[in-house]
N, C-alpha and C. Protein backbone atom coordinates (compact mmCIF):
# COMPACT_ATOMS: atom_id res chain seq x y z
N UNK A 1 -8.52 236.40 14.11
CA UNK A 1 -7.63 237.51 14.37
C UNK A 1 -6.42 237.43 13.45
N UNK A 2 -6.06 236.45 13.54
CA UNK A 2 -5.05 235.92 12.39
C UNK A 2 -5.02 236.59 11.08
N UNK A 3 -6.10 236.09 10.73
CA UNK A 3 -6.48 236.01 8.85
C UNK A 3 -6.74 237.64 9.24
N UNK A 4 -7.42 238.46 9.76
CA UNK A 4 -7.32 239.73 9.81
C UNK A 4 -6.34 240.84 9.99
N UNK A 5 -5.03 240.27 10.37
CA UNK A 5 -3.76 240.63 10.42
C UNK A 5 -3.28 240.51 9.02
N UNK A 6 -3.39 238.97 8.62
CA UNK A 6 -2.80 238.96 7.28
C UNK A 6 -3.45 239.55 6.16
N UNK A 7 -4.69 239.60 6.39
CA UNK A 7 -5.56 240.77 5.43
C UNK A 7 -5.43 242.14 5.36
N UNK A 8 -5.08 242.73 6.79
CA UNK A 8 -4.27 243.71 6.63
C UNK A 8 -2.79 244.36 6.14
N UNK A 9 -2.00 242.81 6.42
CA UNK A 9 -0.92 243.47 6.06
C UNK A 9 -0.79 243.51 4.03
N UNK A 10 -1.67 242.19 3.78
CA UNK A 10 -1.77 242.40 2.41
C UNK A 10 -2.33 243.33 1.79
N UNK A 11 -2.51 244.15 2.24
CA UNK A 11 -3.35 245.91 1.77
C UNK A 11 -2.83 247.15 2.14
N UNK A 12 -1.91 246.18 3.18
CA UNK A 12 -0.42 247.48 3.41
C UNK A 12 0.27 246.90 2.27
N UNK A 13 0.79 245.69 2.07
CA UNK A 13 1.35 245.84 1.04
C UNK A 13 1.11 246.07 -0.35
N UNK A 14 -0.23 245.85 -0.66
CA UNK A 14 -0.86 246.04 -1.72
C UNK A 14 -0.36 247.81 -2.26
N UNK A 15 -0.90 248.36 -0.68
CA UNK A 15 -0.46 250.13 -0.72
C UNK A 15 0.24 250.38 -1.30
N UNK A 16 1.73 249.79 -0.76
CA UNK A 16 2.84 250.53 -0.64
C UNK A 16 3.72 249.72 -2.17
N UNK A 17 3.21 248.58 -2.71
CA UNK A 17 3.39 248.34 -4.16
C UNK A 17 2.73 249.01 -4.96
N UNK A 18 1.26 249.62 -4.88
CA UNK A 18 0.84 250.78 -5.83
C UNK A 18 1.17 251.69 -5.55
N UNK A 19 1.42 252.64 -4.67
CA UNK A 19 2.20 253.47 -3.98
C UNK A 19 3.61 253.45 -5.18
N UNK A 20 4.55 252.92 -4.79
CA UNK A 20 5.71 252.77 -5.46
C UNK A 20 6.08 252.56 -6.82
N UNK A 21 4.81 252.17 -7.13
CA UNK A 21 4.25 252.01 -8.61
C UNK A 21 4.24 253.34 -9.48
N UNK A 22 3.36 253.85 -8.67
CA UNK A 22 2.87 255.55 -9.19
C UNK A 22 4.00 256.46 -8.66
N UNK A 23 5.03 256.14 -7.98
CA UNK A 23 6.11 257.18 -8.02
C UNK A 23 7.00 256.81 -8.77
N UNK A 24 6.93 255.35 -9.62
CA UNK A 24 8.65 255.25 -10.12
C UNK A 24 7.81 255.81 -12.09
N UNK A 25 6.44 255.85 -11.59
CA UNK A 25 5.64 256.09 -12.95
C UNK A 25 5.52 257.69 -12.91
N UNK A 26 5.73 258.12 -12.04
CA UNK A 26 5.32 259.81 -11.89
C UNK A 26 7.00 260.15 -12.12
N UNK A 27 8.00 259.50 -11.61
CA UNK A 27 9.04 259.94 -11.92
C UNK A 27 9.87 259.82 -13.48
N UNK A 28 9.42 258.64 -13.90
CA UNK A 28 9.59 258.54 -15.38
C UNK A 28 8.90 258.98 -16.68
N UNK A 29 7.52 259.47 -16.06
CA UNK A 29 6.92 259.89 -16.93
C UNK A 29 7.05 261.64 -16.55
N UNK A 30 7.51 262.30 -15.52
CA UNK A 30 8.25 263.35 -15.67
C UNK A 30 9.45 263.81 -16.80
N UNK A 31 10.40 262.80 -16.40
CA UNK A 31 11.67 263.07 -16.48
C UNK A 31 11.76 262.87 -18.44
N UNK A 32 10.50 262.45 -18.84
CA UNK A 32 10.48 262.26 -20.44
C UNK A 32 9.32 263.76 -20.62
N UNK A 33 8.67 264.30 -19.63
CA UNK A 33 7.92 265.12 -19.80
C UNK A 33 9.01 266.35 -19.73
N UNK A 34 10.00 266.35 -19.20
CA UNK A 34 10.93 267.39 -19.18
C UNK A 34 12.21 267.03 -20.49
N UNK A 35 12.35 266.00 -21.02
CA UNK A 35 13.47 266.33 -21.82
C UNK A 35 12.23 266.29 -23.21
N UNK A 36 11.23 266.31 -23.20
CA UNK A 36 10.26 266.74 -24.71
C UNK A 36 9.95 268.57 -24.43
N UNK A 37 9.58 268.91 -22.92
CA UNK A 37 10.06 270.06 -23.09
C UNK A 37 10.84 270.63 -23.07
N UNK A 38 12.31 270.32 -23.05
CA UNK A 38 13.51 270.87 -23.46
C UNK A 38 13.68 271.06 -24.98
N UNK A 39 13.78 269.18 -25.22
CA UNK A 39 13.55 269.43 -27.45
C UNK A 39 12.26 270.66 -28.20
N UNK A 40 11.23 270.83 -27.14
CA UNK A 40 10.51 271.76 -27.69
C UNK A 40 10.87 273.36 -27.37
N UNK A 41 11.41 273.72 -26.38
CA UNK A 41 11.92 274.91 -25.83
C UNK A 41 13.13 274.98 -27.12
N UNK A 42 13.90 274.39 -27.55
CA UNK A 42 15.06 274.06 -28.36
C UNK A 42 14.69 274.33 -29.81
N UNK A 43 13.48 274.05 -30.06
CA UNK A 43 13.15 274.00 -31.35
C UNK A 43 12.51 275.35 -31.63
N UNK A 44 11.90 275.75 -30.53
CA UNK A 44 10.94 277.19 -30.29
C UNK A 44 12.01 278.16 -30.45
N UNK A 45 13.16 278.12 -30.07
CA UNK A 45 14.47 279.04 -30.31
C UNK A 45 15.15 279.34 -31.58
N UNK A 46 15.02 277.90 -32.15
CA UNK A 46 15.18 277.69 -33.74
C UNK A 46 14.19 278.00 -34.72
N UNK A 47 13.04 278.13 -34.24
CA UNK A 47 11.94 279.10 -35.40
C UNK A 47 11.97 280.52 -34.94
N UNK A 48 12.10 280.85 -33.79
CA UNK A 48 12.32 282.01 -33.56
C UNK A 48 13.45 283.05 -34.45
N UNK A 49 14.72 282.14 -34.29
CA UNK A 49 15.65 282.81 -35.35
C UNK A 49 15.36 282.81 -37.09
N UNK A 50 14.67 281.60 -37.40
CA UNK A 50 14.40 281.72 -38.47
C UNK A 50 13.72 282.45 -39.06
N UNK A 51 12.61 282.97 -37.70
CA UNK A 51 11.38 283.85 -38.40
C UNK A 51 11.73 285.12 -38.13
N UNK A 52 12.91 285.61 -37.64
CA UNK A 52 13.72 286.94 -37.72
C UNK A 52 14.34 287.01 -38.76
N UNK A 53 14.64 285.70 -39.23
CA UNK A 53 15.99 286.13 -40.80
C UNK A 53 14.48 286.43 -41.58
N UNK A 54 13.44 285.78 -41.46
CA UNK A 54 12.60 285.90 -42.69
C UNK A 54 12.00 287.11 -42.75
N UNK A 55 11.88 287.80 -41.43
CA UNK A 55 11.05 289.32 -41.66
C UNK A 55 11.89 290.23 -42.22
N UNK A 56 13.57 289.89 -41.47
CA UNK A 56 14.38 290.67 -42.54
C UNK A 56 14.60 290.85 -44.09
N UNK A 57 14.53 289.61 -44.24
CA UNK A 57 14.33 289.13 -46.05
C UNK A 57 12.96 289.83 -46.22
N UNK A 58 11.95 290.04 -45.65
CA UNK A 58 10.63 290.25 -45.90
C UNK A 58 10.47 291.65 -46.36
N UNK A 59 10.99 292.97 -45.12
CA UNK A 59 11.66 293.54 -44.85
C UNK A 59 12.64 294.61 -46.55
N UNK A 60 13.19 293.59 -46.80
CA UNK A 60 14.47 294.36 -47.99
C UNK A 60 13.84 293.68 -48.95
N UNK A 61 12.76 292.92 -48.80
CA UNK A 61 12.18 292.65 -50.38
C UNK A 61 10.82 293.50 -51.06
N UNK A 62 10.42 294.01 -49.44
CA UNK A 62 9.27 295.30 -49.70
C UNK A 62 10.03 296.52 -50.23
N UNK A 63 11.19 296.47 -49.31
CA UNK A 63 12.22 297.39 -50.14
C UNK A 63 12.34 297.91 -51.32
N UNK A 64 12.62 296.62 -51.90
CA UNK A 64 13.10 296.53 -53.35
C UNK A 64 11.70 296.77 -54.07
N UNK A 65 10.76 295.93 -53.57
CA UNK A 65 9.68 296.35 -54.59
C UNK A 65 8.97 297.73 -54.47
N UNK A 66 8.95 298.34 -53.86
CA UNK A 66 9.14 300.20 -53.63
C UNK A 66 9.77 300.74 -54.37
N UNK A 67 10.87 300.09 -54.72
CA UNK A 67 12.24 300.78 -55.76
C UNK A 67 12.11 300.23 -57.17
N UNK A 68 10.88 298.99 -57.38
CA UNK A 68 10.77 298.70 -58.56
C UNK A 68 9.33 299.32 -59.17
N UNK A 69 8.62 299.65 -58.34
CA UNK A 69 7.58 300.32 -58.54
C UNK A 69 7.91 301.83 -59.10
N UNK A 70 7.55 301.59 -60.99
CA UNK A 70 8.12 302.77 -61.69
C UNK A 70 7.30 304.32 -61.15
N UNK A 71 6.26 304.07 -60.50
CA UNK A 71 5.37 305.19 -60.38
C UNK A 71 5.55 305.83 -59.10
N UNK A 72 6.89 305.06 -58.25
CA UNK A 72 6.46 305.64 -57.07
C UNK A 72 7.36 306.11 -56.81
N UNK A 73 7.43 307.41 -55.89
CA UNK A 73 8.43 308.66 -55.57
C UNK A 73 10.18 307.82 -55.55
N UNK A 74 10.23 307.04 -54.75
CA UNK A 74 11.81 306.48 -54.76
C UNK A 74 12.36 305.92 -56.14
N UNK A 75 11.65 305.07 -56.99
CA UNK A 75 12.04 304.66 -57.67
C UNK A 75 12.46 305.76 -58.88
N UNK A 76 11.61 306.83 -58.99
CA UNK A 76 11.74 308.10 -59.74
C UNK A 76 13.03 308.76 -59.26
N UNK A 77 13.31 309.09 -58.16
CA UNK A 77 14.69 309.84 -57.35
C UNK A 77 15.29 308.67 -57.72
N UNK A 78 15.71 307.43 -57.35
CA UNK A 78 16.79 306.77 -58.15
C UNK A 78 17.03 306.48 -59.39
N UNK A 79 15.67 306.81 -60.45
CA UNK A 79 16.40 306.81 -62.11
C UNK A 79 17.49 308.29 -62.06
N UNK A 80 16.33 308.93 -61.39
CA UNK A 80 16.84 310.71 -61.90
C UNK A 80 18.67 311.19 -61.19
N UNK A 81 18.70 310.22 -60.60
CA UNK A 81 20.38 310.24 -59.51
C UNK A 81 21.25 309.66 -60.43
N UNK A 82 20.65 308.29 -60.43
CA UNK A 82 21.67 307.26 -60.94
C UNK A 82 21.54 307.47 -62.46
N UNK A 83 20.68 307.08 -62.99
CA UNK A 83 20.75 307.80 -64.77
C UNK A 83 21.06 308.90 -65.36
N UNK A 84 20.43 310.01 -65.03
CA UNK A 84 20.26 311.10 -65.30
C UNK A 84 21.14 311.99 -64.79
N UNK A 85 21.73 311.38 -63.99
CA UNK A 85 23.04 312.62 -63.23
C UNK A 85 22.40 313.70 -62.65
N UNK A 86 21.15 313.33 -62.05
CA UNK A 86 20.20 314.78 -61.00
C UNK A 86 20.58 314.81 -59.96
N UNK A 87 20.68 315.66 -59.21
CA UNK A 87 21.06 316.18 -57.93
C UNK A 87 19.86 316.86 -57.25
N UNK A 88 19.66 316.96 -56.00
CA UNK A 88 18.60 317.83 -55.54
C UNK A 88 18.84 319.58 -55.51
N UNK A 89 18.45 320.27 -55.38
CA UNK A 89 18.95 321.69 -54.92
C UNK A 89 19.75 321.62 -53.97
N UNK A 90 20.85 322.30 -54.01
CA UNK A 90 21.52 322.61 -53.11
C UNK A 90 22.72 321.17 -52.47
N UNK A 91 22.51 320.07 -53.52
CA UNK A 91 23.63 319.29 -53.33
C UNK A 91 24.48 319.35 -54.62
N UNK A 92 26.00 318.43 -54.29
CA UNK A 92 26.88 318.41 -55.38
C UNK A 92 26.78 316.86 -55.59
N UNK A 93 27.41 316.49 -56.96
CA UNK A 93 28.03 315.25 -57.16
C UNK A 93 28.87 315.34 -57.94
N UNK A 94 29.50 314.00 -57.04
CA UNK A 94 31.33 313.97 -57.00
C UNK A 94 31.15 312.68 -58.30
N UNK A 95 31.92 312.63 -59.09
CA UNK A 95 32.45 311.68 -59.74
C UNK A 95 34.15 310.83 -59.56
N UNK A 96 34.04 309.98 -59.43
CA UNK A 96 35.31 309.52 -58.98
C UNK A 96 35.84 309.03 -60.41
N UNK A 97 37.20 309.15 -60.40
CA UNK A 97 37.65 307.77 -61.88
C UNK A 97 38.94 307.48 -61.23
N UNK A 98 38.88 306.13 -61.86
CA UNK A 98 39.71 304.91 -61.60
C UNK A 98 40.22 304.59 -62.52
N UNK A 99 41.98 305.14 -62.74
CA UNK A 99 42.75 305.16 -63.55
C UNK A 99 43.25 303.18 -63.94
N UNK A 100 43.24 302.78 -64.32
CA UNK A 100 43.51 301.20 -64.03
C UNK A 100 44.66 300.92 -65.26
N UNK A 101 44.97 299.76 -64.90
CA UNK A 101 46.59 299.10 -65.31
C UNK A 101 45.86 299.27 -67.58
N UNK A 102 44.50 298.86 -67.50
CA UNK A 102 44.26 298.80 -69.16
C UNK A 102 43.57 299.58 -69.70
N UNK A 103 43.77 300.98 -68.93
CA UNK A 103 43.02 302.42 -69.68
C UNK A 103 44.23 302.87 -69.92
N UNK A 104 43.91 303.73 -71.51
CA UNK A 104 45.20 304.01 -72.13
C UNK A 104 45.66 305.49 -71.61
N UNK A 105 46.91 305.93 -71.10
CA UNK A 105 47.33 307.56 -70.83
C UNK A 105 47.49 308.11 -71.63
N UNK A 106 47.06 310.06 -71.73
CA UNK A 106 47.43 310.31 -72.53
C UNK A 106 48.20 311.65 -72.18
């Protein structure tokens, strides 16, 4: 009866040392499972912004190549504006001048 007491209690304690085992292991291997998903939530925020600056850049560089493309309607309306001094029907253009300290008066 003895040895069956002490066989039991060594399997209660056996329990309650694996037991305690797997919670100080469930709690540490949480608490590193939550600050890797924080550094990753953190980092996910930081490509996020980056990949907004880049569509913008993406964005004004399709732009530009629209406006460098000699054959295509915009780039034609901006020689014919800016070079050529064209206007559409029915608009004006203003010329401004800027008298400055080393243009001579006359």
């Amino acid at each position: 009866m003895i040895k069956r007491k002490k066989k039991s209690l060594k399997i209660k304690l056996l329990f309650v040392f694996v037991y305690t085992c797997g919670v100080i292991l469930f709690l540490y291997l949480n608490r590193f499972g939550y600050r890797t998903l924080q550094q990753m939530r953190k980092k996910e925020k930081k490509l996020a912004r980056i990949k907004h600056k880049l569509e913008l850049k993406e964005e004004s560089l399709k732009r530009e190549l629209r406006l460098q493309d000699t054959s295509s309607p915009f780039f034609i309306e901006m020689i014919a504006r800016e070079k050529l001094r064209m206007a559409k029907k029915d608009e004006y253009i203003y010329f401004i001048v800027h008298h400055g300290k080393n243009e001579k008066k006359q």
